[in-house]
C-alpha atoms as a PDB file:
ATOM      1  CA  UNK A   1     -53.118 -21.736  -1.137  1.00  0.00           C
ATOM      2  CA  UNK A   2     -49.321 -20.433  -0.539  1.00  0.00           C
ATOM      3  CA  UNK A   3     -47.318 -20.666  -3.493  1.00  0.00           C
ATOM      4  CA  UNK A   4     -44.631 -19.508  -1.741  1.00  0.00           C
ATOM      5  CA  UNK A   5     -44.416 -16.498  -0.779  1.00  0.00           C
ATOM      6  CA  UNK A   6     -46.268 -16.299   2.380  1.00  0.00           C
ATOM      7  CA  UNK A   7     -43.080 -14.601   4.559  1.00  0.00           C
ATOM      8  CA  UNK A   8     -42.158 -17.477   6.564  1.00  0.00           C
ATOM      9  CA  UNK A   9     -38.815 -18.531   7.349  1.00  0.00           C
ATOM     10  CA  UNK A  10     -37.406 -19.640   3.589  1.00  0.00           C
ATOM     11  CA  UNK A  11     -38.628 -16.061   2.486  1.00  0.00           C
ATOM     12  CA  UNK A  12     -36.170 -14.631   4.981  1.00  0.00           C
ATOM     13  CA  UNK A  13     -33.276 -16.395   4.259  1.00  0.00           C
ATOM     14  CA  UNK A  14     -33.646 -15.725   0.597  1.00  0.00           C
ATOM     15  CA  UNK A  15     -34.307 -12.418   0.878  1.00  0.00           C
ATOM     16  CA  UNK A  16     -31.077 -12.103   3.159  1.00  0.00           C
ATOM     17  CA  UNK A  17     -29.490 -14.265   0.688  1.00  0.00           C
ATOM     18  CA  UNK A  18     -30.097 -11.707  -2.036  1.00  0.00           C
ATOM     19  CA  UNK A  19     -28.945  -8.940  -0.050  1.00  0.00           C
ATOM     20  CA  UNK A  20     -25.543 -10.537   0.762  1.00  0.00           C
ATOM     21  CA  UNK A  21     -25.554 -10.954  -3.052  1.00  0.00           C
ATOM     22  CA  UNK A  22     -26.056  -7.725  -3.919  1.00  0.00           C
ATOM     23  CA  UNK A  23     -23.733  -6.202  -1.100  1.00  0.00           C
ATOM     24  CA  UNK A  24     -21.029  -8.286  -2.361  1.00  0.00           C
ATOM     25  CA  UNK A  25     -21.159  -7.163  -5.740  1.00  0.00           C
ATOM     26  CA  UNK A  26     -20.788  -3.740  -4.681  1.00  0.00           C
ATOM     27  CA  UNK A  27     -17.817  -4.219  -2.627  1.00  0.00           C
ATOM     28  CA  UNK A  28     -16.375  -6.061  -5.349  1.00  0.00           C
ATOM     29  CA  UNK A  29     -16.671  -3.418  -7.496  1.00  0.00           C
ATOM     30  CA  UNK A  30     -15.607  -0.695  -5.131  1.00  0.00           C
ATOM     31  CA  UNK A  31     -12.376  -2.600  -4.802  1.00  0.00           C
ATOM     32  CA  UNK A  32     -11.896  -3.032  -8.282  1.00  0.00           C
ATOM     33  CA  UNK A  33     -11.620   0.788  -8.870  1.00  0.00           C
ATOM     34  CA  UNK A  34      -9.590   1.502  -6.157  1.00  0.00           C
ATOM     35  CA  UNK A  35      -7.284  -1.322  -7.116  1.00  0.00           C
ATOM     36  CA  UNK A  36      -7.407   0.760 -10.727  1.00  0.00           C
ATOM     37  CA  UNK A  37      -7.281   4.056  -9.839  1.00  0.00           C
ATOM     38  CA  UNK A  38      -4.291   3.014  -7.182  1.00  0.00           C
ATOM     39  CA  UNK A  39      -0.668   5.257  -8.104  1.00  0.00           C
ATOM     40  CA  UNK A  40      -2.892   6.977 -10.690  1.00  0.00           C
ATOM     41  CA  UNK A  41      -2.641  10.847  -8.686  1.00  0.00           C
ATOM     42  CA  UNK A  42       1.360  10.781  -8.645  1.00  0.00           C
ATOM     43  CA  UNK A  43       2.125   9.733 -12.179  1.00  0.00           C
ATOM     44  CA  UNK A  44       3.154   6.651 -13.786  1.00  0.00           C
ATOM     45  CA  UNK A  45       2.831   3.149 -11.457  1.00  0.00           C
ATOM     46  CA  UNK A  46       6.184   1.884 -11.112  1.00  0.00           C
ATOM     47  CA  UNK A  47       5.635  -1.360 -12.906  1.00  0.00           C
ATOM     48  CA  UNK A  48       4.090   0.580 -16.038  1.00  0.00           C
ATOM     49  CA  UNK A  49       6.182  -0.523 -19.070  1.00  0.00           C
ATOM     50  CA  UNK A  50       8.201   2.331 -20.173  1.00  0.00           C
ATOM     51  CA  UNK A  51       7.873   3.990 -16.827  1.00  0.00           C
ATOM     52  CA  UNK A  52      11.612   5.474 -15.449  1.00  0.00           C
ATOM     53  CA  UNK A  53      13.003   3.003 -13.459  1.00  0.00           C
ATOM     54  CA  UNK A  54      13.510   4.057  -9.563  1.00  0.00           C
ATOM     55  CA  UNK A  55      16.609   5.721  -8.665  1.00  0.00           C
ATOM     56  CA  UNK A  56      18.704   4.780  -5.999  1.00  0.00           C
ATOM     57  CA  UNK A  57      20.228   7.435  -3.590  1.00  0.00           C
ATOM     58  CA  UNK A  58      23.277   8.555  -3.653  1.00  0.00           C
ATOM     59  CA  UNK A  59      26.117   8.056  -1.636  1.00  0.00           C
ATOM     60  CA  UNK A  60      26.166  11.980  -0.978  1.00  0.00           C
ATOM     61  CA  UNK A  61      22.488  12.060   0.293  1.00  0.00           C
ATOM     62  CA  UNK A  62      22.967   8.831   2.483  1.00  0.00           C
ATOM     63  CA  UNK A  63      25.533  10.663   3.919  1.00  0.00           C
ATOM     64  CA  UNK A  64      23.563  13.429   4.552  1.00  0.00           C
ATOM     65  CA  UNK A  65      20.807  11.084   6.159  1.00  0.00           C
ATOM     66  CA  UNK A  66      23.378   9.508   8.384  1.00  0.00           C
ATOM     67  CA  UNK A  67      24.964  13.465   9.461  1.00  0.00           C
ATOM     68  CA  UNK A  68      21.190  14.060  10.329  1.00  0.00           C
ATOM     69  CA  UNK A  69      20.194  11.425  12.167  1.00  0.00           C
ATOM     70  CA  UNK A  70      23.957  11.779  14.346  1.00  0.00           C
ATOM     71  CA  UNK A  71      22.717  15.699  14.838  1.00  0.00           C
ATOM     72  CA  UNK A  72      19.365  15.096  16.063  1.00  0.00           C
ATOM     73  CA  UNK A  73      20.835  12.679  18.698  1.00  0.00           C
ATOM     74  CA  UNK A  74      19.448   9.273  17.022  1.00  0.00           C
ATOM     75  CA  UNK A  75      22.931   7.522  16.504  1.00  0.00           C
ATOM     76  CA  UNK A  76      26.224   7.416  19.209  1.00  0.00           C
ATOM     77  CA  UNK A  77      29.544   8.593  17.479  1.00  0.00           C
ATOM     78  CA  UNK A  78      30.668   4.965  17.086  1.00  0.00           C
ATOM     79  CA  UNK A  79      27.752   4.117  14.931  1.00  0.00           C
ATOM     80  CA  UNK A  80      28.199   7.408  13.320  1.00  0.00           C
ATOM     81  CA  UNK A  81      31.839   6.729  12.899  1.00  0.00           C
ATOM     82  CA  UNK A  82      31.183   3.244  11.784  1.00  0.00           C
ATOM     83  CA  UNK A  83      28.305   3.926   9.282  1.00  0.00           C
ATOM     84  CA  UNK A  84      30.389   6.587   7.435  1.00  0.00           C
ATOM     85  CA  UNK A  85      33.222   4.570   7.114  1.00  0.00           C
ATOM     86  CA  UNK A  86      31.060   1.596   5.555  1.00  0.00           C
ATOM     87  CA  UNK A  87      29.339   4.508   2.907  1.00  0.00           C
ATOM     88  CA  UNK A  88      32.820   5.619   1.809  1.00  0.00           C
ATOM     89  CA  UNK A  89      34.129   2.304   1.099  1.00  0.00           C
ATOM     90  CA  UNK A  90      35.934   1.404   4.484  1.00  0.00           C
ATOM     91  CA  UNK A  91      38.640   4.552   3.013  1.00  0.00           C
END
């Protein structure tokens, strides 16, 4: 008599079956840490309670950006022209 385990086809699927399982628990668990280690190497995560709130840049260094990208040929004078105007406050 079989009781079951004689290797035919329902032995295959369950043993598949239990290595899906098993597979899946792993990746599960691999995501998990990554998800929990992830923003750990560069300090606080950004939506850590009591963290320093991101600063915004300032006019001077969005200037700065815009006199770049002008000298390395990225942006026509108008745009230049235009884009400076609108960072200084149409003055």
């Amino acid at each position: 008599m079989m009781n079951g385990w004689d290797g035919g086809t329902g032995g295959i699927f369950m043993w598949l079956f239990g290595l899906l399982f098993v597979a899946a628990v792993v990746v599960g668990i691999v995501l998990l840490v990554r998800s929990g280690s992830h923003g750990s190497a560069g300090g606080s995560h950004p939506m850590t309670p009591g963290a320093p709130a991101p600063t915004l840049p300032s006019a001077s260094s969005a200037l700065q950006v815009l006199e770049d990208r002008y000298a390395r040929g990225e942006i026509d004078r108008e745009e230049f022209l235009q884009r400076r105007q609108d960072l200084s406050g149409g003055k």
